[in-house]
Protein backbone atom coordinates (compact mmCIF):
# COMPACT_ATOMS: atom_id res chain seq x y z
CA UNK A 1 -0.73 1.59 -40.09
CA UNK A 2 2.29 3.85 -40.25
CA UNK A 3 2.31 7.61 -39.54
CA UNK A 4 3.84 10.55 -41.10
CA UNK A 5 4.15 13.60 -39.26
CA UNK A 6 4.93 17.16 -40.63
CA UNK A 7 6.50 19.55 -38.07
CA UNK A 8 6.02 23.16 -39.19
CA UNK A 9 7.79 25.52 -36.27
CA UNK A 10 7.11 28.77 -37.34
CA UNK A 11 4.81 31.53 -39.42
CA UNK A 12 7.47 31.85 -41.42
CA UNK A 13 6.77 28.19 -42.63
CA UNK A 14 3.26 28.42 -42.94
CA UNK A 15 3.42 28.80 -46.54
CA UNK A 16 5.61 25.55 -46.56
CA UNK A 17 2.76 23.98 -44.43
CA UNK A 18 -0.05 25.05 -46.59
CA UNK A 19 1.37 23.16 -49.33
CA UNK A 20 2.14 19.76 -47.80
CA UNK A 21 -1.32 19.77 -47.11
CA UNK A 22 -2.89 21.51 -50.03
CA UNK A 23 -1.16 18.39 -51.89
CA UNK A 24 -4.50 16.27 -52.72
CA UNK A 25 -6.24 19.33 -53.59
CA UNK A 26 -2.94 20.04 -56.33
CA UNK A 27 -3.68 16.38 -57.28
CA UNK A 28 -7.23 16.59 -57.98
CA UNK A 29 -7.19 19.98 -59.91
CA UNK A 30 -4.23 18.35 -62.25
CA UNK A 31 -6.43 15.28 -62.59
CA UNK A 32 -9.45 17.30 -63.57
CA UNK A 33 -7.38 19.59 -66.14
CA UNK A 34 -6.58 16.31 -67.44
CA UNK A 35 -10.01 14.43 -67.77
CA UNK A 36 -10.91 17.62 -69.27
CA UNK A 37 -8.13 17.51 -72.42
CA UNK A 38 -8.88 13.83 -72.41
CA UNK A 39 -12.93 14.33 -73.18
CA UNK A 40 -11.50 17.30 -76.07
CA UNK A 41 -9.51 14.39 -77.38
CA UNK A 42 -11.87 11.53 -76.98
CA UNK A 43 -15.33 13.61 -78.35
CA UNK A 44 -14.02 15.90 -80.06
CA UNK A 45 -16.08 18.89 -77.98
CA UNK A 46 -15.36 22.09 -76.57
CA UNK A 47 -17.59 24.55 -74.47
CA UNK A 48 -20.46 22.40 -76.58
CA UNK A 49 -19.56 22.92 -79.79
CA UNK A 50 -17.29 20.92 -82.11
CA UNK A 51 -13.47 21.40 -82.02
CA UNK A 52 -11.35 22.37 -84.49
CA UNK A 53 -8.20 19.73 -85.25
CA UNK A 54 -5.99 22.04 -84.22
CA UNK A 55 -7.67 21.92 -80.67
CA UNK A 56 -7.86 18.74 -80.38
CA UNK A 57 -3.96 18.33 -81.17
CA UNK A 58 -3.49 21.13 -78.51
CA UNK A 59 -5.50 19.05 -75.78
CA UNK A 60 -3.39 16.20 -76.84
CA UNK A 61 -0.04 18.07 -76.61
CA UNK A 62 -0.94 19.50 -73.43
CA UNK A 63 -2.16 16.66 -72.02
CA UNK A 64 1.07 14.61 -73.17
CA UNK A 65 3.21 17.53 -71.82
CA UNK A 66 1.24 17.34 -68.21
CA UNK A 67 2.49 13.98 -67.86
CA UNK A 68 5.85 14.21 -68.91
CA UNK A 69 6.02 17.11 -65.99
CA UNK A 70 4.64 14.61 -63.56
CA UNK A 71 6.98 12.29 -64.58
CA UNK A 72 9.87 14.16 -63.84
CA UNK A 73 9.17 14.72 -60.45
CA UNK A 74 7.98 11.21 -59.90
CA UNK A 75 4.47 11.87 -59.93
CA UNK A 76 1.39 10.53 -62.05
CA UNK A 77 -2.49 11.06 -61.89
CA UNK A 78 -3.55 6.88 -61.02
């Protein structure tokens, strides 16, 4: 198994370190923003109650506009 190693020198780069390894964290929140349009789409539900159409064609948009982001910067949710 290979190894990557990240090199961070100073506090100065400690924000760029917290980042590289906040990444899965970034990951998982995206992935959960987007289960949660998907079940708005899929069940038609919000906050337990019944949404409107224009909510659910928000959810969709949003959730189609997510993935173009991801997209551009080579990135998906699988």
């Amino acid at each position: 198994m290979g190894k990557i190693i990240l090199k961070f020198d100073s506090i100065e780069e400690s924000e760029e370190a917290r980042t590289a390894l906040d990444g899965p964290n970034w990951k998982m929140a995206m992935w959960r923003l987007d289960q949660d349009l998907r079940s708005i789409i899929k069940h038609g539900q919000v906050n337990n109650r019944e949404a409107t159409s224009e909510e659910i064609e928000a959810a969709d948009d949003l959730r189609t506009r997510i993935r173009e982001i991801l997209n551009d910067y080579n990135l998906d949710l699988e």
